[in-house]
Protein backbone atom coordinates (compact mmCIF):
# COMPACT_ATOMS: atom_id res chain seq x y z
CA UNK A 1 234.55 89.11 64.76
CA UNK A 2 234.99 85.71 62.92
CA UNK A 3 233.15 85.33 59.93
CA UNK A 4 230.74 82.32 60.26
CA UNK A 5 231.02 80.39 57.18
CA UNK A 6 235.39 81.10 57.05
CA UNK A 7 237.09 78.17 55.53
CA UNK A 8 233.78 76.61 54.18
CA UNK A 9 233.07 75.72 50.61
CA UNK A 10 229.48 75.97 49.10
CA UNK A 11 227.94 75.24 45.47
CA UNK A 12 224.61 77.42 44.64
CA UNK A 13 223.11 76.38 41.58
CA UNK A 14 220.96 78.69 39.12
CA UNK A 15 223.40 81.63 40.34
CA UNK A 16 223.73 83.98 37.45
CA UNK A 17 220.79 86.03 38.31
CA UNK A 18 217.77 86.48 41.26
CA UNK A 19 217.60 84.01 44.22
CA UNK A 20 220.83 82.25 43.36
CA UNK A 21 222.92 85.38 43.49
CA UNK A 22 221.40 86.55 46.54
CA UNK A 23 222.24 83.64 47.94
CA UNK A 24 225.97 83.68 46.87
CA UNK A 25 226.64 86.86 47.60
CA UNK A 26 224.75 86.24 51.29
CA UNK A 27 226.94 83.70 52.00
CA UNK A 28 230.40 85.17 50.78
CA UNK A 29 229.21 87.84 53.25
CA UNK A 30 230.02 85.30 56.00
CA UNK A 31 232.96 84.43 54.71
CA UNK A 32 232.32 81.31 52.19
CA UNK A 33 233.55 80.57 49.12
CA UNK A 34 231.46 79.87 46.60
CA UNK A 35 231.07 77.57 43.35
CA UNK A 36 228.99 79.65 41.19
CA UNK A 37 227.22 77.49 38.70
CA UNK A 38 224.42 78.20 35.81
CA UNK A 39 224.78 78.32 31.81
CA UNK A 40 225.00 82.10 31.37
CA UNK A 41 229.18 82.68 31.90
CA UNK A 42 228.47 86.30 31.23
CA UNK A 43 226.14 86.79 34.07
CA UNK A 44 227.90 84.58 36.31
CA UNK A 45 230.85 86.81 36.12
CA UNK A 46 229.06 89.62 37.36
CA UNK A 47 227.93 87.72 40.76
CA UNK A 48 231.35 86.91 41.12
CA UNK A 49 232.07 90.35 41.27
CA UNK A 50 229.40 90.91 43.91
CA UNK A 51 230.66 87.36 46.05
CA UNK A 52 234.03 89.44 46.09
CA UNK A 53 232.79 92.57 47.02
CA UNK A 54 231.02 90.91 49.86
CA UNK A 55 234.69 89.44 51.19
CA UNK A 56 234.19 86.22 49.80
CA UNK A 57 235.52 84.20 46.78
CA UNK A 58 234.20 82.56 43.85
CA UNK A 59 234.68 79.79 41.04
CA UNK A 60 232.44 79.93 38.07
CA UNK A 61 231.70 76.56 36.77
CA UNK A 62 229.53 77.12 33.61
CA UNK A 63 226.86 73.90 34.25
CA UNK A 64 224.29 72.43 32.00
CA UNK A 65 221.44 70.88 34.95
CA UNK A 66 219.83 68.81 31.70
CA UNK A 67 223.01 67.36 30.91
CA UNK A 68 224.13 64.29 33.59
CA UNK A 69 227.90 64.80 32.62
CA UNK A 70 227.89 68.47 33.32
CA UNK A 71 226.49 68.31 36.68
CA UNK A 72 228.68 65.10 37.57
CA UNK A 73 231.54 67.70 36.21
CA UNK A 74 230.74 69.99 38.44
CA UNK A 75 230.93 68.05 41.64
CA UNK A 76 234.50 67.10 40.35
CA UNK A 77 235.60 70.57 39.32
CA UNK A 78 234.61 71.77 43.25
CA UNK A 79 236.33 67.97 44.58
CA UNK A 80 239.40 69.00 42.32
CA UNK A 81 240.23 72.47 43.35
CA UNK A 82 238.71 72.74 47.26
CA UNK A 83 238.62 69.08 48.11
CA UNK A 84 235.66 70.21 50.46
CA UNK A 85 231.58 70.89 49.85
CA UNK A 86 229.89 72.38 53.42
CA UNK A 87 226.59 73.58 51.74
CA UNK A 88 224.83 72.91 48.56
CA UNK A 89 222.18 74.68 47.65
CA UNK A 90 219.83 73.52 44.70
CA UNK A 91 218.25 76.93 43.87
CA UNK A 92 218.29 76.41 39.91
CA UNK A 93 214.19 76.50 38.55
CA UNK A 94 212.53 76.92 35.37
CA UNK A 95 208.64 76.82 35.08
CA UNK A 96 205.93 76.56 32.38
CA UNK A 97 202.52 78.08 31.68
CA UNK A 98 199.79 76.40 30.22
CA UNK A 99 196.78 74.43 30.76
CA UNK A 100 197.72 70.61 30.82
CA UNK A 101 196.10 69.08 27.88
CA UNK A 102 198.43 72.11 25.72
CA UNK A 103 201.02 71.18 27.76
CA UNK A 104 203.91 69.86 25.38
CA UNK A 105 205.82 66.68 26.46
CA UNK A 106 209.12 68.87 26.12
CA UNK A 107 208.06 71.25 28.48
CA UNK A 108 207.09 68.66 30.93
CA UNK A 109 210.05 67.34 30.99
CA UNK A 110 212.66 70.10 30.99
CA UNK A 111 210.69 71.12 34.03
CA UNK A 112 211.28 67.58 35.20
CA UNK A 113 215.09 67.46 34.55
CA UNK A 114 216.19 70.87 35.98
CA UNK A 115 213.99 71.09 38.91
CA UNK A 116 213.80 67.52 39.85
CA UNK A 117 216.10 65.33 38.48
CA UNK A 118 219.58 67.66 38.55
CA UNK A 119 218.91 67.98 42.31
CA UNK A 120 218.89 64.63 42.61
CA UNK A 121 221.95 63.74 40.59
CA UNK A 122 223.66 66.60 42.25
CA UNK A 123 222.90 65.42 46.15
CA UNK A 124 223.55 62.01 45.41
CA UNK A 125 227.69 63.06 43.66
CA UNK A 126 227.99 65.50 46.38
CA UNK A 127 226.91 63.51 49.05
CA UNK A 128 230.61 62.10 49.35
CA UNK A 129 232.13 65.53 50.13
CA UNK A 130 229.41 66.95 52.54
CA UNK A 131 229.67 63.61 54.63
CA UNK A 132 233.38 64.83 55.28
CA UNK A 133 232.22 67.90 56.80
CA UNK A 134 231.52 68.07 60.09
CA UNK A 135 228.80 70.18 59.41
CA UNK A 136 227.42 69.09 55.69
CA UNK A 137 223.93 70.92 54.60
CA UNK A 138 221.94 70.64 51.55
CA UNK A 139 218.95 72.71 51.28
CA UNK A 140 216.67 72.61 48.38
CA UNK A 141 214.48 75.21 46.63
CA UNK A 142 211.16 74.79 45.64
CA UNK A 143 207.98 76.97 45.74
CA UNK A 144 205.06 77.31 47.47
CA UNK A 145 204.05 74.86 44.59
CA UNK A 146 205.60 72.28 46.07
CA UNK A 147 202.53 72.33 48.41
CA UNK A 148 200.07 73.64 46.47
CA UNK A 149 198.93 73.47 42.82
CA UNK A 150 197.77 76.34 40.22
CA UNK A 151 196.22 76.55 37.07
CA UNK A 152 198.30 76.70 33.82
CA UNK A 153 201.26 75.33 36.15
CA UNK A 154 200.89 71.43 36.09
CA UNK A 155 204.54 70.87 34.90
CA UNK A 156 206.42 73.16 37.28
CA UNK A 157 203.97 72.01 39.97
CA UNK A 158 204.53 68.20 39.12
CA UNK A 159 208.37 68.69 39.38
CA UNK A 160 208.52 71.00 42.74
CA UNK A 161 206.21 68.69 44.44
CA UNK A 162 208.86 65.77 42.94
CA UNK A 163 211.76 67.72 44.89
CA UNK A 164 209.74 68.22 47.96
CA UNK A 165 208.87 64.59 47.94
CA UNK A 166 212.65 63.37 47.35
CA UNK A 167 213.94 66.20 49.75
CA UNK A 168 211.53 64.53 53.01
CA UNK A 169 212.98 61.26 51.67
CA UNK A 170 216.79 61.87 51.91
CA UNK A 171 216.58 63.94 55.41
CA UNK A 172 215.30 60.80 56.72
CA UNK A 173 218.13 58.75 55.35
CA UNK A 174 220.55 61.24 56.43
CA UNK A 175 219.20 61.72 60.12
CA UNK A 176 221.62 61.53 62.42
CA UNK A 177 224.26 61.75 60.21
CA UNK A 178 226.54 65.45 59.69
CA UNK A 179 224.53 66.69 56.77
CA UNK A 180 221.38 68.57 57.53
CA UNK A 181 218.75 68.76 54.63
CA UNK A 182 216.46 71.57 54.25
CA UNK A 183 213.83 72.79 52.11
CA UNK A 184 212.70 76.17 51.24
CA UNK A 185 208.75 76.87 50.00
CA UNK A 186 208.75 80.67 48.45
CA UNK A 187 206.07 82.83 47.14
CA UNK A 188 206.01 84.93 44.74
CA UNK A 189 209.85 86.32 44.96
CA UNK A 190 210.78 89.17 42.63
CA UNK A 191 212.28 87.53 39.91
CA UNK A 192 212.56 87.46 35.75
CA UNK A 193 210.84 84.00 36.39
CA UNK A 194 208.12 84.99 38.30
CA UNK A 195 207.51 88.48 36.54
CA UNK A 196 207.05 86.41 33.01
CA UNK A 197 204.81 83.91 34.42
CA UNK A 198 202.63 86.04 36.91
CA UNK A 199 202.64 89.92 35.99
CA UNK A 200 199.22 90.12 37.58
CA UNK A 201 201.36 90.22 41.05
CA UNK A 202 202.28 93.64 41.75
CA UNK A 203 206.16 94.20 41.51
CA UNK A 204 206.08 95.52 45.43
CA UNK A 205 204.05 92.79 46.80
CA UNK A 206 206.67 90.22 45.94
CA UNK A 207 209.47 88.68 48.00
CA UNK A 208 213.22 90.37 47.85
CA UNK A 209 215.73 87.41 46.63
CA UNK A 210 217.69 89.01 49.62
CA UNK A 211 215.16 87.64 51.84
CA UNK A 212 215.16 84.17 50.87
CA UNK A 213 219.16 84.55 50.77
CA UNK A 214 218.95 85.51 54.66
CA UNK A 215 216.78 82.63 55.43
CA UNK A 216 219.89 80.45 53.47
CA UNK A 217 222.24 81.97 55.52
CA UNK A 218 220.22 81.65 59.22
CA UNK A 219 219.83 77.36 57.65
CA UNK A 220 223.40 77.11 56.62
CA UNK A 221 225.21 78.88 59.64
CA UNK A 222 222.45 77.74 62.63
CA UNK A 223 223.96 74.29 63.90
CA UNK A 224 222.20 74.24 67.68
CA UNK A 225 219.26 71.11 68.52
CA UNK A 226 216.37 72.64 66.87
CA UNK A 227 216.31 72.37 63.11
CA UNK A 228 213.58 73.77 60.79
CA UNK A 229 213.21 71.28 57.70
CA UNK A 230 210.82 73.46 55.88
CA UNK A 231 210.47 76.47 55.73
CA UNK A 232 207.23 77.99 53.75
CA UNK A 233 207.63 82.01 52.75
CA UNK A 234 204.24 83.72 52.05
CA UNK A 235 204.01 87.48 50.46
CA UNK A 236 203.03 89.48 53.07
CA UNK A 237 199.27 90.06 50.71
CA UNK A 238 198.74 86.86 50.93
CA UNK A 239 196.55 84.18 53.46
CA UNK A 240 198.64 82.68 56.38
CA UNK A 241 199.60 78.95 56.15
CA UNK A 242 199.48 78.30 52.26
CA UNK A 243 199.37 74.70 53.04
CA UNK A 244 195.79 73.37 52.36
């Protein structure tokens, strides 16, 4: 049977480890190729190995989200050597704990650059190639954060509710064009991120990265009349409908 995603070209960001590689390797599964792109070359050479075991292909792109020129370089690296971009999925995060008012101005703003503004440079460089597919998806990752708000979290909060806000805004733009836009609102998902920030959550409460990944996939391959534009994932522990 014909792989679904054959022939197309996708760009996951933050894919060296957790989420991102669950969701490269998810989608080489159906047959894409995927541009592989976070800082650590090391550790994106190992999910390379996994996109390839999973009957897909990879190009590492070693990117810099803080740095305008590195992300612009990777839209032109993918333009140069596939001349195509189907999906592009912003999955790259970083987060912060502590209480506002000891809440440096650094910290505030890395969260600010990598989880809100590189998304936002990278959709609007890549919008040129997705338009050209007849099929063009974007789908963004933020956290059940971007809906909510915790203590010791005002950064990270301020930025996913930034990329929530400037997701909404660009699906409208881009309705009834080819490229869908998505956005995915995650719990707790068993990550090095999460683990460092909340070890009070018990390892097997929290979400498998290969369940987000699936959720991806079902987005990026599902092209019928009904479209889901957000999609929030809850730990199973935790209350229904996290949206107050």
């Amino acid at each position: 049977m014909a792989r679904q995603l054959a022939g197309k070209v996708a760009l996951v960001t933050g894919a060296s480890r957790g989420i991102g590689r669950a969701i490269s390797v998810a989608l080489a599964s159906e047959g894409a190729t995927v541009v592989l792109a976070a800082r650590a070359i090391d550790k994106l050479e190992q999910t390379a190995e996994q996109v390839g075991k999973a009957g897909g292909q990879a190009r590492i792109v070693p990117t810099e989200l803080t740095d305008e020129d590195s992300i612009k370089n990777l839209v032109k690296v993918t333009t140069e050597k596939f001349g195509r971009l189907d999906i592009l999925v912003n999955n790259a995060g970083v987060t912060h704990s502590a209480k506002l008012e000891d809440t440096a101005t650094e910290d505030w703003q890395r969260c600010m650059l990598v989880n809100a503004r590189a998304p936002f440079i990278l959709c609007r460089e890549a919008l040129p190639l997705l338009r050209e597919s007849q099929a063009g998806c974007i789908i963004n990752i933020a956290s059940v954060v971007g809906v909510k708000g915790y203590p010791l979290q005002s950064a990270y909060t301020a930025s996913k509710h930034a990329l929530r806000g400037m997701t909404i805004s660009l699906a409208e733009e881009l309705r009834g064009s080819s490229v869908r836009v998505h956005l995915l609102c995650p719990g707790g998902v068993n990550t090095e991120m999460v683990g460092s920030v909340r070890p009070d959550i018990k390892k097997e409460d929290l979400i498998e990265p290969g369940e987000i990944a699936e959720l991806v996939l079902y987005l990026a391959t599902h092209k019928g009349n009904a479209v889901m534009d957000e999609l929030h994932i809850r730990r199973a522990v935790s209350s229904p409908w996290f949206i107050s």
